[in-house]
Protein backbone atom coordinates (compact mmCIF):
# COMPACT_ATOMS: atom_id res chain seq x y z
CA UNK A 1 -2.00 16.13 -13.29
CA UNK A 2 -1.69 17.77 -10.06
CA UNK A 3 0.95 16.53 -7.36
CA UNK A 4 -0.57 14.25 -4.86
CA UNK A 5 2.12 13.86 -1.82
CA UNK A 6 2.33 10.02 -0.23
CA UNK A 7 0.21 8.79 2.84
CA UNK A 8 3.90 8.84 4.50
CA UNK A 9 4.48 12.36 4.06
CA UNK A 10 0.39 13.17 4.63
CA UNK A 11 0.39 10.87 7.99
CA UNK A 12 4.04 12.76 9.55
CA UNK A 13 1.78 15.78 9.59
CA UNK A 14 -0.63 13.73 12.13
CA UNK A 15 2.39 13.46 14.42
CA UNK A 16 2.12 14.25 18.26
CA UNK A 17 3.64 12.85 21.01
CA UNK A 18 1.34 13.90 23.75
CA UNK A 19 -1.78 13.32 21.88
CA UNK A 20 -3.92 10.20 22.74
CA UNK A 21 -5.38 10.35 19.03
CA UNK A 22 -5.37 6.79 17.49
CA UNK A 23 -4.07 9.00 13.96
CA UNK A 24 -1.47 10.25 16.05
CA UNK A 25 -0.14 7.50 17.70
CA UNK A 26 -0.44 5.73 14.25
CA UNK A 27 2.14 8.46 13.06
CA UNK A 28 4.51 8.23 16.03
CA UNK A 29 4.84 5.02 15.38
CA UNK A 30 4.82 4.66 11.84
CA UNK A 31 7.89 7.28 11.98
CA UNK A 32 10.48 4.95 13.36
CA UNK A 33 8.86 2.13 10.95
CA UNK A 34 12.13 2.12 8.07
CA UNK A 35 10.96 -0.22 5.95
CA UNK A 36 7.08 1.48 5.85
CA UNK A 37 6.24 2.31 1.99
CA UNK A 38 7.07 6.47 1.97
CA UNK A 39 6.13 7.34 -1.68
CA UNK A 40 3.66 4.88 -1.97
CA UNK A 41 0.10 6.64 -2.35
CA UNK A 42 -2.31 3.16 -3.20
CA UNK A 43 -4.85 1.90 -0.38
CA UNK A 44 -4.51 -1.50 -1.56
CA UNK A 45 -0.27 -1.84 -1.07
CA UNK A 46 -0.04 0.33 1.79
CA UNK A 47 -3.32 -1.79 3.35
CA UNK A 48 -1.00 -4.79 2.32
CA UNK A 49 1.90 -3.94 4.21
CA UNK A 50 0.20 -2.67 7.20
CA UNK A 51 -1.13 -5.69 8.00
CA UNK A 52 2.13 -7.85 7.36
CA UNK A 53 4.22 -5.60 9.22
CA UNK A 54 3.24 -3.10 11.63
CA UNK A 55 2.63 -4.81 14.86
CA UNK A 56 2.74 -1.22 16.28
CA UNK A 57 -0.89 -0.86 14.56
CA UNK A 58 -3.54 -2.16 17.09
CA UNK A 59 -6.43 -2.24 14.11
CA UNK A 60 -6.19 -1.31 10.74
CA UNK A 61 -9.42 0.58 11.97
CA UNK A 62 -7.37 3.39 12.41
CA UNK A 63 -5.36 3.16 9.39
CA UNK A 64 -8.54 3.34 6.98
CA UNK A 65 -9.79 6.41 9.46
CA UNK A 66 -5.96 8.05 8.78
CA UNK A 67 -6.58 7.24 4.65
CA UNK A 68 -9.74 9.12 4.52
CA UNK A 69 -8.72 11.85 5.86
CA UNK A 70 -5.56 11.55 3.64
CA UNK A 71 -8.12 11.34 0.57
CA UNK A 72 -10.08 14.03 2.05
CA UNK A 73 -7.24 16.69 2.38
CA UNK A 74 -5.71 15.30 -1.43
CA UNK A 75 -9.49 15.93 -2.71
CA UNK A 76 -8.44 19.76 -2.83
């Protein structure tokens, strides 16, 4: 089976501080989140703890937009 990397690792690629992409302002954010889930790979979990934890998320619309293209770019 072929390595798949985490969403973590996938979404610190998305990282830009002077973009005004949701994605990217997801990743920002998520970087400085310690206790956020970095090997986990599973939609459901990492769903799961988004919505307990990350008040820096304004809607988990841009979380599932971040997982597809995470599925997207894994897909290869």
């Amino acid at each position: 089976m072929a390595y798949r990397e985490s969403f973590y690792r996938y979404l610190m690629t998305q990282k830009d501080p002077d973009s005004n992409s949701e994605v990217a302002q997801f990743a920002n954010n998520a970087q400085h989140d310690l206790a956020f889930p970095k090997q986990e790979q599973d939609y459901d979990k990492l769903s799961n703890y988004l919505e307990l934890n990350a008040g820096y998320l304004p809607n988990m619309s841009i979380f599932d937009q971040a997982y597809r293209m995470y599925q997207d770019k894994m897909a290869y």
